[in-house]
PDB file of N, CA and C in Angstrom:
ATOM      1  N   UNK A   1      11.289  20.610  -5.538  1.00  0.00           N
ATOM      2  CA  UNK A   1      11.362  19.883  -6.796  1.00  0.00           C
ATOM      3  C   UNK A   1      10.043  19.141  -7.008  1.00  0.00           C
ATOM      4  N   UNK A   2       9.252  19.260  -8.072  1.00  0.00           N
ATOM      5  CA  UNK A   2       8.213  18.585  -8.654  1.00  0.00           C
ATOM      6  C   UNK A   2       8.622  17.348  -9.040  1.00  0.00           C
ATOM      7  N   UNK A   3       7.335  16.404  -8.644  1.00  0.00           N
ATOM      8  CA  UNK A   3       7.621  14.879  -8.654  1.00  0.00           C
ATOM      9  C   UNK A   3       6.890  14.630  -9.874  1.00  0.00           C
ATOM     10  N   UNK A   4       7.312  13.799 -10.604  1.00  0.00           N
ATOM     11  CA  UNK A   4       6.437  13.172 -12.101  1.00  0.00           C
ATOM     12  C   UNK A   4       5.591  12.176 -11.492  1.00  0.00           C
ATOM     13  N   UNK A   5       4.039  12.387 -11.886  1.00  0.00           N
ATOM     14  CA  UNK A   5       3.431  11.556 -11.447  1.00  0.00           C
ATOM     15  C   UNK A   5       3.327  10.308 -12.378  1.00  0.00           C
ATOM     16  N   UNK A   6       2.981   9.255 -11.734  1.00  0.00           N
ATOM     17  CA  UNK A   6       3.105   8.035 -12.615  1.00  0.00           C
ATOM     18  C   UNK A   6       2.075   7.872 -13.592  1.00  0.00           C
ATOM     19  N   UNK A   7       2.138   7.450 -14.605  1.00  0.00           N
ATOM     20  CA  UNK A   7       0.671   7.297 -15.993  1.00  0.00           C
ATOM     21  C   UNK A   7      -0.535   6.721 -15.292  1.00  0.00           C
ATOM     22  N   UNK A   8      -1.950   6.494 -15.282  1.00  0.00           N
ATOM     23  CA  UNK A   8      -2.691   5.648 -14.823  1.00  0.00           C
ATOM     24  C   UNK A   8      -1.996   4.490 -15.120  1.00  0.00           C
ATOM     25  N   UNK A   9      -2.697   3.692 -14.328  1.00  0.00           N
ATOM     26  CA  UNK A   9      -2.114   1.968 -15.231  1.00  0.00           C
ATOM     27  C   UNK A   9      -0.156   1.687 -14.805  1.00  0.00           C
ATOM     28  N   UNK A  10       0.048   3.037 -14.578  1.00  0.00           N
ATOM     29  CA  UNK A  10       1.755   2.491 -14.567  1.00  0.00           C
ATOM     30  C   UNK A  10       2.229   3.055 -12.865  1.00  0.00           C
ATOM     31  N   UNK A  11       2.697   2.106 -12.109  1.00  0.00           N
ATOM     32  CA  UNK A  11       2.963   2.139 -10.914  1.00  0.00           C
ATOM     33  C   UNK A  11       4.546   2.892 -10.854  1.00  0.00           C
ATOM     34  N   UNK A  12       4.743   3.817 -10.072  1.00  0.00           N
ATOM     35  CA  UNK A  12       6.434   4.197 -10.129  1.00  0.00           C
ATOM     36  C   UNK A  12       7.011   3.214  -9.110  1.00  0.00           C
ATOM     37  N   UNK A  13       8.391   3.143  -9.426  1.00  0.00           N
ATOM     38  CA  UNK A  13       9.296   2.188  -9.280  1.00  0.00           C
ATOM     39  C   UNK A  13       9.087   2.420  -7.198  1.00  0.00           C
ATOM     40  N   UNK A  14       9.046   3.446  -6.549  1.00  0.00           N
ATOM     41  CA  UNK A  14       8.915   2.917  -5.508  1.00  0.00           C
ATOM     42  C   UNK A  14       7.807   2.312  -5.037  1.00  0.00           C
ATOM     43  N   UNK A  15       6.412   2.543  -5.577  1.00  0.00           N
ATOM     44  CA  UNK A  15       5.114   2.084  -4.989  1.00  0.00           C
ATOM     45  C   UNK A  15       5.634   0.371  -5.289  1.00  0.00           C
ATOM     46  N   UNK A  16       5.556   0.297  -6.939  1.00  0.00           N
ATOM     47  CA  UNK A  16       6.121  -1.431  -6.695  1.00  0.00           C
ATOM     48  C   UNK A  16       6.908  -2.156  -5.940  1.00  0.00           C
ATOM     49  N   UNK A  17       8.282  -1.108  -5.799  1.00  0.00           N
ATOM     50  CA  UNK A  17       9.184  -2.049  -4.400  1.00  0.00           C
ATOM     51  C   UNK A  17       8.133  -2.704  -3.194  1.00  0.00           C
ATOM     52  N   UNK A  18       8.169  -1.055  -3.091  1.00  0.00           N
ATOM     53  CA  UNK A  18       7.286  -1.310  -1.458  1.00  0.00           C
ATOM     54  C   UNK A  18       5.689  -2.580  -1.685  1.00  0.00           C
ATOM     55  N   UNK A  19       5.327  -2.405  -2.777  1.00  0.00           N
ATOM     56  CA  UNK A  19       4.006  -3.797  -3.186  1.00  0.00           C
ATOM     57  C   UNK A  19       4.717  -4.933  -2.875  1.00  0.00           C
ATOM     58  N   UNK A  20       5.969  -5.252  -3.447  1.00  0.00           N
ATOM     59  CA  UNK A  20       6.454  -6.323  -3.673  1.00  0.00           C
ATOM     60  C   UNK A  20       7.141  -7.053  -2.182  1.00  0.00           C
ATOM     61  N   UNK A  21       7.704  -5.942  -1.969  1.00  0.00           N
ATOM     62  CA  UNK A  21       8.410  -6.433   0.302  1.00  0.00           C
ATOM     63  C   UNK A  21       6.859  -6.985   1.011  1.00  0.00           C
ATOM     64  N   UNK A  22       5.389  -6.271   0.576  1.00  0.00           N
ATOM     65  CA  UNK A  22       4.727  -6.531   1.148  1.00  0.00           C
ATOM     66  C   UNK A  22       3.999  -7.901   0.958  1.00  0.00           C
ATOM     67  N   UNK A  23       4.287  -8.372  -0.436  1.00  0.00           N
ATOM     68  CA  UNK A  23       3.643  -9.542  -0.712  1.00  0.00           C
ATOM     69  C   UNK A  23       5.019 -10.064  -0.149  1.00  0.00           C
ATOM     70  N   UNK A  24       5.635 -10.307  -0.157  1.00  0.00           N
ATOM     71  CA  UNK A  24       7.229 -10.860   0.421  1.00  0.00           C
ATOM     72  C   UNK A  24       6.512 -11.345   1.763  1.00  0.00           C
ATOM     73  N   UNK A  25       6.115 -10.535   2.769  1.00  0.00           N
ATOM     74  CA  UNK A  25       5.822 -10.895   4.100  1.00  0.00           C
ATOM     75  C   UNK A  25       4.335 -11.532   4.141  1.00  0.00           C
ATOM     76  N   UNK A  26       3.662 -11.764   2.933  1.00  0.00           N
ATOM     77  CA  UNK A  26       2.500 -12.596   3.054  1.00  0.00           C
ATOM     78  C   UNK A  26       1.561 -10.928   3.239  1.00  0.00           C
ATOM     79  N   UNK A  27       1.665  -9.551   3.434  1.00  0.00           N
ATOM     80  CA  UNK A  27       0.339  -8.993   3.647  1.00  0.00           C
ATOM     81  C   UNK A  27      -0.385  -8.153   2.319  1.00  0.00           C
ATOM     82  N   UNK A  28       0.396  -8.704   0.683  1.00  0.00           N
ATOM     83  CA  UNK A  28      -0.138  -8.353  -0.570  1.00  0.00           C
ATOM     84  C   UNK A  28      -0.457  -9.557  -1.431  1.00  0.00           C
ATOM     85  N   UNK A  29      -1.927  -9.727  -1.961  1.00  0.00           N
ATOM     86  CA  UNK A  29      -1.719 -10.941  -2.804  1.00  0.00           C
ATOM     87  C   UNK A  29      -1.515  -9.846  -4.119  1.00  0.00           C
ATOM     88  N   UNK A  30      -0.661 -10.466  -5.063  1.00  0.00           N
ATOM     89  CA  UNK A  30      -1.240  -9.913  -6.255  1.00  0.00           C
ATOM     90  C   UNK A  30      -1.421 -10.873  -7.057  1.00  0.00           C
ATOM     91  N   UNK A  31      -2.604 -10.225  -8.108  1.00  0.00           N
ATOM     92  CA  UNK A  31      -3.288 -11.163  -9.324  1.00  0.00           C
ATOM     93  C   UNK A  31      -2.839 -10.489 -10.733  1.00  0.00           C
ATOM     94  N   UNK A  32      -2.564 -11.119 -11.567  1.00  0.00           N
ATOM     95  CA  UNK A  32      -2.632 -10.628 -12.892  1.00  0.00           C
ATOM     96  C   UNK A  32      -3.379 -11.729 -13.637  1.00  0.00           C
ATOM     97  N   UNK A  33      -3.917 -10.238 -14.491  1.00  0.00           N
ATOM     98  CA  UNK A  33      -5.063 -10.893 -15.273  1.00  0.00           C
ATOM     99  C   UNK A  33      -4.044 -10.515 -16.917  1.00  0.00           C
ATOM    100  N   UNK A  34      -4.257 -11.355 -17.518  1.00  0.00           N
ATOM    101  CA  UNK A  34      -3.848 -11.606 -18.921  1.00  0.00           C
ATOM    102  C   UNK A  34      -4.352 -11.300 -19.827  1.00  0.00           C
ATOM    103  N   UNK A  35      -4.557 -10.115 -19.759  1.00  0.00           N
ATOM    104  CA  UNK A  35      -5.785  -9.365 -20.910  1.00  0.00           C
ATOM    105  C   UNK A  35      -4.558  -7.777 -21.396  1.00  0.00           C
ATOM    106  N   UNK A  36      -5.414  -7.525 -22.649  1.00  0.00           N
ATOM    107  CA  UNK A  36      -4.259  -6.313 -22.871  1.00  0.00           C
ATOM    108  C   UNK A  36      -4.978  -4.907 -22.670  1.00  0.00           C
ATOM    109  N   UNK A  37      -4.328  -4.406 -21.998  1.00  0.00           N
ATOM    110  CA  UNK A  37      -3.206  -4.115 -21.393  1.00  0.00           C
ATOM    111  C   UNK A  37      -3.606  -5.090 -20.556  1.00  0.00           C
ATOM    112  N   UNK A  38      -2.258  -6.079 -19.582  1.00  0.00           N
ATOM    113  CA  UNK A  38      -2.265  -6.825 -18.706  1.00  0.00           C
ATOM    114  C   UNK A  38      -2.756  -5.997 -17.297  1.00  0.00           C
ATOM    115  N   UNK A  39      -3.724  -6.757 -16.386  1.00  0.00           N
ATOM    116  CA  UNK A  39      -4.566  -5.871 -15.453  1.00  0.00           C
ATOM    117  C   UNK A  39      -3.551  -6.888 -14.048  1.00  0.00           C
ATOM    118  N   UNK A  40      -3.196  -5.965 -13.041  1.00  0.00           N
ATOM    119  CA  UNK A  40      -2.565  -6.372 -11.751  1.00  0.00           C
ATOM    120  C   UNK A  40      -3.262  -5.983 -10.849  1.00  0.00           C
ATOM    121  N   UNK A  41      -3.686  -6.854  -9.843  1.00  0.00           N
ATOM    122  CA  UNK A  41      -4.470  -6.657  -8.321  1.00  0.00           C
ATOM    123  C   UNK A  41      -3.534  -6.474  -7.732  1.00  0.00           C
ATOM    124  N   UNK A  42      -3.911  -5.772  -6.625  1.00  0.00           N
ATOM    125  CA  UNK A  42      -3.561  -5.979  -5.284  1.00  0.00           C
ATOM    126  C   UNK A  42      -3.914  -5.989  -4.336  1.00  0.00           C
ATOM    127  N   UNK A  43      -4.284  -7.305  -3.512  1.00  0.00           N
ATOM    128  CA  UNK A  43      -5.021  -6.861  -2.393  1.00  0.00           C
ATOM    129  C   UNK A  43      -4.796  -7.443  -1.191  1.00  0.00           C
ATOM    130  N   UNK A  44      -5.249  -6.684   0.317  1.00  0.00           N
ATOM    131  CA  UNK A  44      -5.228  -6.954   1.055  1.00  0.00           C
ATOM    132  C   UNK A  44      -5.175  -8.327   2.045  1.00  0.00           C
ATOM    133  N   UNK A  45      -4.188  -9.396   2.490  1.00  0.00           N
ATOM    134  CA  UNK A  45      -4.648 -10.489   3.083  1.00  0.00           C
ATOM    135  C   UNK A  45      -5.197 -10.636   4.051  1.00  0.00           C
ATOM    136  N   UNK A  46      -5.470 -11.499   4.814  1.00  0.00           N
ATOM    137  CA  UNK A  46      -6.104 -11.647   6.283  1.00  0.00           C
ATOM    138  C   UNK A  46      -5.500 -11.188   7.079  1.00  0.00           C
ATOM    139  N   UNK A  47      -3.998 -11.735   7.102  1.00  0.00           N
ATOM    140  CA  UNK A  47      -3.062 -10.818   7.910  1.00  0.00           C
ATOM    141  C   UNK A  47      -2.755  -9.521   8.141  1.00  0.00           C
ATOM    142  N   UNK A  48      -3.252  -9.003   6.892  1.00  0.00           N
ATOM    143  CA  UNK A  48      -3.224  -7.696   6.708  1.00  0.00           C
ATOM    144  C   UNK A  48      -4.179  -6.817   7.292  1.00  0.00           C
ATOM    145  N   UNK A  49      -4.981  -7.744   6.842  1.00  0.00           N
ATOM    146  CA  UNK A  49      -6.861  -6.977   7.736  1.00  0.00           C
ATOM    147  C   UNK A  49      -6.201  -7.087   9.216  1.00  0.00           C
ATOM    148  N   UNK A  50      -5.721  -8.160  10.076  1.00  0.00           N
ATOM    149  CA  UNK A  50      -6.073  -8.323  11.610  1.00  0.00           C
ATOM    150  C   UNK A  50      -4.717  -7.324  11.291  1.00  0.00           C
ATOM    151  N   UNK A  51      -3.573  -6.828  10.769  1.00  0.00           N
ATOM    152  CA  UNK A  51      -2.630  -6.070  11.445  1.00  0.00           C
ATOM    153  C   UNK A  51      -3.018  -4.740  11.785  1.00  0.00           C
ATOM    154  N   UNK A  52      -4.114  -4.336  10.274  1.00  0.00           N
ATOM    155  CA  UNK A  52      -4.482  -3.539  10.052  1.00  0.00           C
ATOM    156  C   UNK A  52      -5.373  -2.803  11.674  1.00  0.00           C
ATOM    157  N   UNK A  53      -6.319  -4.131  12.189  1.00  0.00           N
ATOM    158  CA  UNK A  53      -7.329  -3.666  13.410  1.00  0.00           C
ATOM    159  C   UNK A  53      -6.284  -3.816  14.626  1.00  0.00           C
ATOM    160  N   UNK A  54      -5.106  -3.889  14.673  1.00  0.00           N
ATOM    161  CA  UNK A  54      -4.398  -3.956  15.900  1.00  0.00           C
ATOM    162  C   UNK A  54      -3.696  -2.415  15.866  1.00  0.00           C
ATOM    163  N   UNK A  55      -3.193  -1.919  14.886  1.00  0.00           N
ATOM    164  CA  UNK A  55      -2.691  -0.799  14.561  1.00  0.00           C
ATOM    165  C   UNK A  55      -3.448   0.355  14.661  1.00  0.00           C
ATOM    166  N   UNK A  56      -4.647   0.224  13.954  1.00  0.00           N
ATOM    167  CA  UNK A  56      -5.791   1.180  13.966  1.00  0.00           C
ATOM    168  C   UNK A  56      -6.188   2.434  15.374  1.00  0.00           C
ATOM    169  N   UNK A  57      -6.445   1.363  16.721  1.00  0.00           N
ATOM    170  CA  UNK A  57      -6.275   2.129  17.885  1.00  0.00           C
ATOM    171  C   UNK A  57      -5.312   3.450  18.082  1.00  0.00           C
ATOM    172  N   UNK A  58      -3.740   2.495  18.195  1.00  0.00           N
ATOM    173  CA  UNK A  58      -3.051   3.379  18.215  1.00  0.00           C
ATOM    174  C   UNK A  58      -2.546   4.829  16.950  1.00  0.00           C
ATOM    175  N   UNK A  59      -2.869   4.717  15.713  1.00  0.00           N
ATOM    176  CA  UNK A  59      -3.099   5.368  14.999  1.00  0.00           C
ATOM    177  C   UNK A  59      -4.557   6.603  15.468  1.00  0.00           C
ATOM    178  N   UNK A  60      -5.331   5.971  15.495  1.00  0.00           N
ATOM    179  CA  UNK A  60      -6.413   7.329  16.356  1.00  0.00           C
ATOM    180  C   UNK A  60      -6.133   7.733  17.308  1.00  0.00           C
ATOM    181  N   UNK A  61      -5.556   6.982  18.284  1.00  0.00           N
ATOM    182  CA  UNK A  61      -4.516   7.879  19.490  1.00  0.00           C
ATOM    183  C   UNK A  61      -3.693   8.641  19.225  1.00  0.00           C
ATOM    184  N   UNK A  62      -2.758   8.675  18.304  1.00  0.00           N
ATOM    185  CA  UNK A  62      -1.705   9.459  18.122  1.00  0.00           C
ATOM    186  C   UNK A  62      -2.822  10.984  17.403  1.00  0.00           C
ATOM    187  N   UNK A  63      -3.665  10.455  16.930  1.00  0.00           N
ATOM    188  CA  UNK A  63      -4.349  11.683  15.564  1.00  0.00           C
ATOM    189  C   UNK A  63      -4.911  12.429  16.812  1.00  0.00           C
ATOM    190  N   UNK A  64      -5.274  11.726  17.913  1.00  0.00           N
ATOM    191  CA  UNK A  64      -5.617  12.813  19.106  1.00  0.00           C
ATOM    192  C   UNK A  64      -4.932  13.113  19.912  1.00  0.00           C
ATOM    193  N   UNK A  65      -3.667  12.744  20.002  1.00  0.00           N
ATOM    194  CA  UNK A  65      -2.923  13.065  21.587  1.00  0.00           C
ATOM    195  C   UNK A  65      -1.394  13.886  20.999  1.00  0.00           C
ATOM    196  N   UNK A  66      -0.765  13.671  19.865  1.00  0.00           N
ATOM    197  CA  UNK A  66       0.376  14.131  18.918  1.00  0.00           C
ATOM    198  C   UNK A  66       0.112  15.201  18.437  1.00  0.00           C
ATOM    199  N   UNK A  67       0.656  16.606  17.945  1.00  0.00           N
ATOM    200  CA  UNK A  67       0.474  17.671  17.118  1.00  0.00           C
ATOM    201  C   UNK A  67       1.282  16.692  15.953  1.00  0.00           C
ATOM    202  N   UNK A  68       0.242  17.869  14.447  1.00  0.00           N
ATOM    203  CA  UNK A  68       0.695  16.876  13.176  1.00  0.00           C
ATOM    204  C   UNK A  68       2.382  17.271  12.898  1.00  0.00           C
ATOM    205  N   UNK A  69       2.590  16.431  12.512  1.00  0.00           N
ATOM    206  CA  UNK A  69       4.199  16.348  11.582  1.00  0.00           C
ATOM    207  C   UNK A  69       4.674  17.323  10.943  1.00  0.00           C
ATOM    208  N   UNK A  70       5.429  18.148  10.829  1.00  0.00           N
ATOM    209  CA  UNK A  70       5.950  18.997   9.938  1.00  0.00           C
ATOM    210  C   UNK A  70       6.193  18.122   8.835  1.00  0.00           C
ATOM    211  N   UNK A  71       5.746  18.635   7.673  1.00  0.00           N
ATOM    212  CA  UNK A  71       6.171  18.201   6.497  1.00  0.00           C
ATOM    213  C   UNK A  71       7.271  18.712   5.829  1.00  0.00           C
TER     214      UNK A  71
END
């Protein structure tokens, strides 16, 4: 089954959940800017950066030591 991709500019309903749990736990700020069309950031926190370099290792370990995933 073919997935509808979302418009530029328009996020589908799961990317936003998942934005929103993440600012929930402190690792998304988002900004909106008040201009039209209204413009939304999202970006990365500090927490996010250091989870990001703790994770990283083991992520290149797996890309070398795991065969890939069946999709």
């Amino acid at each position: 089954m073919k997935q509808a991709r979302p418009r530029p500019g328009h996020l589908g309903p799961q990317l936003t959940l998942r934005l929103t749990q993440l600012q929930g736990r402190g690792l998304v700020e988002r900004t909106v800017v008040p201009t039209t069309p209204v413009q939304i950031t999202n970006t990365l926190t500090p927490d996010a950066e250091e989870l990001i370099s703790v994770l990283q290792p083991s992520a290149h370990w797996s890309e070398r030591h795991l065969p890939p995933a069946d999709d």
